[in-house]
Protein backbone atom coordinates (compact mmCIF):
# COMPACT_ATOMS: atom_id res chain seq x y z
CA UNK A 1 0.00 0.00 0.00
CA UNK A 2 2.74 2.71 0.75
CA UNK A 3 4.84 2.08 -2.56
CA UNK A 4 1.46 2.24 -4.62
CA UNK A 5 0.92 6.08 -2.45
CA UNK A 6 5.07 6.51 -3.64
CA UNK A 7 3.83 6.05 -7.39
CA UNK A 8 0.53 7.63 -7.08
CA UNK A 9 1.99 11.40 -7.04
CA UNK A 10 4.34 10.66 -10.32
CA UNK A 11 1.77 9.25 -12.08
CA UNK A 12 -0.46 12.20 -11.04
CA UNK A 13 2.46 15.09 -12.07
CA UNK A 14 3.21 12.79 -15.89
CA UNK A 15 -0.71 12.17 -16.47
CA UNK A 16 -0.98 15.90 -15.92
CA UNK A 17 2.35 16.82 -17.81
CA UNK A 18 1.26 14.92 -20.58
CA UNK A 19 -2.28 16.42 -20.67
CA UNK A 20 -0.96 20.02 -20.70
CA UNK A 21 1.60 18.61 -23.59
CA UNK A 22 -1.21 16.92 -25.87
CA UNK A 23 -3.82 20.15 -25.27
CA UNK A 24 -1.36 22.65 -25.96
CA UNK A 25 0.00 20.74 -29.23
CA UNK A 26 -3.47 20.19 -30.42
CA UNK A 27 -4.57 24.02 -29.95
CA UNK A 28 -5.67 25.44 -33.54
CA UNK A 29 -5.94 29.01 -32.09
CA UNK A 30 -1.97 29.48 -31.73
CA UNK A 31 0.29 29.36 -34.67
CA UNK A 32 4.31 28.89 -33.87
CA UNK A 33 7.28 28.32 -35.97
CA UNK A 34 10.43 28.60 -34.97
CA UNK A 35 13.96 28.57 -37.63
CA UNK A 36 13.67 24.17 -37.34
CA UNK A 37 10.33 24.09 -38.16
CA UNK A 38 10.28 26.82 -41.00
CA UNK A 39 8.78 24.01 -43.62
CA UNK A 40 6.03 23.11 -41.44
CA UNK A 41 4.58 26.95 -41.44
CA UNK A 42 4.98 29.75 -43.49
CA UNK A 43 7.93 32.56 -41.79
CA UNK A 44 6.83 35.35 -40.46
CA UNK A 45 7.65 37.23 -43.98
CA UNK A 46 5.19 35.12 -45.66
CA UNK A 47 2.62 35.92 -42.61
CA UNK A 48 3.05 39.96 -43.41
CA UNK A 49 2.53 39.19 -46.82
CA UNK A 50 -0.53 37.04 -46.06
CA UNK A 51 -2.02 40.06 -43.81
CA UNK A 52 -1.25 42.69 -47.03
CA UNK A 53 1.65 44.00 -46.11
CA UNK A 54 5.16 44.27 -47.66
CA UNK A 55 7.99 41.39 -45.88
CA UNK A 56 10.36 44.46 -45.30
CA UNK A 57 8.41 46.21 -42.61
CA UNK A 58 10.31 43.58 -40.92
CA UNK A 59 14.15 43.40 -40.87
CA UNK A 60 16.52 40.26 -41.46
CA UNK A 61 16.71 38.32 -38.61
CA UNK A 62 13.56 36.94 -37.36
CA UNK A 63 14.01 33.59 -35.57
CA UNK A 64 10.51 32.91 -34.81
CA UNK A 65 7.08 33.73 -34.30
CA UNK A 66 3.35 33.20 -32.47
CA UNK A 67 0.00 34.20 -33.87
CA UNK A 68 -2.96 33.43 -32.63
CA UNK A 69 -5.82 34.11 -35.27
CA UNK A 70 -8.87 34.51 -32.55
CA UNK A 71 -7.71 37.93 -32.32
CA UNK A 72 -4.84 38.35 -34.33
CA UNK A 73 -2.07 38.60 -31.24
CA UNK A 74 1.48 38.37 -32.44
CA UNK A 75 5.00 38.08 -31.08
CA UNK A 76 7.79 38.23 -33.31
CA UNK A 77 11.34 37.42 -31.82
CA UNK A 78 14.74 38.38 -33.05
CA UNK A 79 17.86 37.40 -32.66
CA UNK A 80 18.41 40.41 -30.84
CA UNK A 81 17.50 44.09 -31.39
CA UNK A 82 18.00 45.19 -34.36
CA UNK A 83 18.88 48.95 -35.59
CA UNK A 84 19.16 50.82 -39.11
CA UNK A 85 19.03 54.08 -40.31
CA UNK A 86 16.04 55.12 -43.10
CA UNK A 87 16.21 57.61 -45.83
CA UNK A 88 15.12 61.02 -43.82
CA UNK A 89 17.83 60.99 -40.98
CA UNK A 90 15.67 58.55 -39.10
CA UNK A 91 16.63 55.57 -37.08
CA UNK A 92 14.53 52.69 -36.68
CA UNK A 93 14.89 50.03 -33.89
CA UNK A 94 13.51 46.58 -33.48
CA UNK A 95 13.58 44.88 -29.91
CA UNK A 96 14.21 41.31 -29.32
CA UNK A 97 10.69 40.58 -29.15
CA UNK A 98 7.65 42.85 -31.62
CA UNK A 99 4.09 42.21 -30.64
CA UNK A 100 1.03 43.59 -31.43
CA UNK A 101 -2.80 42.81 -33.41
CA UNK A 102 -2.65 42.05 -36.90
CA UNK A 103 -5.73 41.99 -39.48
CA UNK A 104 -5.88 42.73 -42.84
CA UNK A 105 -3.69 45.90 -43.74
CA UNK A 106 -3.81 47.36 -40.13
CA UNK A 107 -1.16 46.56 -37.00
CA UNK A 108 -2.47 47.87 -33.84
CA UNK A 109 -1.03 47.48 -30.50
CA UNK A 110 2.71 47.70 -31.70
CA UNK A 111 5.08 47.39 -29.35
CA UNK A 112 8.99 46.52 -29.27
CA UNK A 113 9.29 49.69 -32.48
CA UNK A 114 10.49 52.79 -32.29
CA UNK A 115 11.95 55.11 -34.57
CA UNK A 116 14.90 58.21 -33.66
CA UNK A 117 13.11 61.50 -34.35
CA UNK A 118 14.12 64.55 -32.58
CA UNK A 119 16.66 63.31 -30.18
CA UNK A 120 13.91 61.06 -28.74
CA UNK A 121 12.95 57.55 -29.74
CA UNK A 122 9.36 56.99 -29.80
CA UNK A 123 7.63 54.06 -30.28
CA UNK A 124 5.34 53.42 -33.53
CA UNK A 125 2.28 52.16 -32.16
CA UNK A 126 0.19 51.16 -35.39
CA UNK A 127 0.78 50.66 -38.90
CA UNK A 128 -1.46 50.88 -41.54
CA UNK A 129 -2.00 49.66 -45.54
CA UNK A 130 -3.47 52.98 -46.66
CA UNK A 131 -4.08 51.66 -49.75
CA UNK A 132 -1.96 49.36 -52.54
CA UNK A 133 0.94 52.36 -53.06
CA UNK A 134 1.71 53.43 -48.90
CA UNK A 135 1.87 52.53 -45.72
CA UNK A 136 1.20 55.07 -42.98
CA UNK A 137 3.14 55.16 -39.50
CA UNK A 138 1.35 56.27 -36.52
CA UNK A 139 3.73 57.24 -33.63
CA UNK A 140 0.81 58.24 -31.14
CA UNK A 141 -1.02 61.11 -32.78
CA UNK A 142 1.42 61.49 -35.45
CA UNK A 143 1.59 59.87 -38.50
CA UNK A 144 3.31 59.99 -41.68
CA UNK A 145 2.82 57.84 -45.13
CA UNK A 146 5.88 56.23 -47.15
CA UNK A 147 5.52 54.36 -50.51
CA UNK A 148 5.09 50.67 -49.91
CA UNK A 149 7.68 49.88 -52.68
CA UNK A 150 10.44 51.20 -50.55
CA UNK A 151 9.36 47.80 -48.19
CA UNK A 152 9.87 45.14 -50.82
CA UNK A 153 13.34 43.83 -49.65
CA UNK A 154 13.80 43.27 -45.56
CA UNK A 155 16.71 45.96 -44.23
CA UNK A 156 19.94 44.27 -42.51
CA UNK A 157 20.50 45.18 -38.96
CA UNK A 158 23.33 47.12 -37.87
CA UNK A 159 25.54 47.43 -34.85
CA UNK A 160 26.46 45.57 -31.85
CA UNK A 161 22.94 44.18 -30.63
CA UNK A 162 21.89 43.17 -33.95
CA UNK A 163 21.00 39.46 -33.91
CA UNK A 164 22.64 39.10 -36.57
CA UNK A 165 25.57 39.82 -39.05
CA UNK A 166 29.47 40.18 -37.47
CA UNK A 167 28.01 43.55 -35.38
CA UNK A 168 30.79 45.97 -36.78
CA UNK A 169 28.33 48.20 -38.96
CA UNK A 170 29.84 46.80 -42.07
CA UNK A 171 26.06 45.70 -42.93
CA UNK A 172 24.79 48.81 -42.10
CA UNK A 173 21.29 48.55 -43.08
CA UNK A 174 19.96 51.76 -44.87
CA UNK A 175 15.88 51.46 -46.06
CA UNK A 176 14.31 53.56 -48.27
CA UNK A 177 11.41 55.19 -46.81
């Protein structure tokens, strides 16, 4: 009787463990992929693309994503953050991990973005498809529109907390906006 009470709590904690495993890997509502799993969904790239937008809103260097389609909830992670400089004088940075609400040509609830404008950095908060030609940038009650064909190629990052590249500024990513 005592070494069946030993095995009952093990048992308990793996039938439990294995519930959470099997619920969680059956959920339809949450969308992952990850760089070793890239075949089995489309990159996060492809998922911009899908949504209307252009692939380079988003700079080189994503190594995974979640979406969850109920309510369009995203997280986007990076190698690391990720920084470039835009035609204008502006400087854009990308942190480690870019969430937000996606649907159809609009991105609300943007956070982990900000762009270098007067000294400051301020963080772009929604993003919108205005139509086929431009996408407009809303940085609280600003906003400003750029022509979606300067998005049709994802910038490199630059500098020593890029994700990616050698971290010198030798790939120093430049975007026409």
């Amino acid at each position: 009787m005592a070494s069946l009470r030993r095995l009952g709590l093990p048992l308990l904690v793996l039938f439990i463990l294995l519930t959470v495993v099997s619920a969680s890997e059956s959920d339809p509502t949450v969308l992952a992929a990850a760089a070793g799993d890239a075949a089995a969904q489309p990159s996060a790239y492809e998922m911009l693309e899908g949504f209307g937008f252009p692939r380079g809103i988003l700079p080189e260097g994503v190594t995974g994503y979640t979406y969850r389609p109920s309510d369009g909830a995203f997280e986007v992670f990076m190698g690391g953050d990720c920084e470039f400089d835009v035609d204008g004088g502006y400087r854009l940075t990308y942190r480690r991990r870019i969430y937000g609400n996606v649907e159809g040509g609009s991105i609300r609830n943007l956070g982990g973005v900000s762009v270098r404008m007067f000294l400051l950095n301020w963080g772009i908060d929604r993003v919108v498809m205005e139509d086929a030609g431009h996408l407009m940038f809303y940085v609280g009650p600003l906003s400003q529109a750029f022509p979606a064909d300067n998005f049709e190629e994802s910038p490199q990052c630059r500098g020593r907390r890029c994700g990616g590249g050698d971290g010198d500024g030798a790939a120093l990513g430049v975007a026409a906006v």
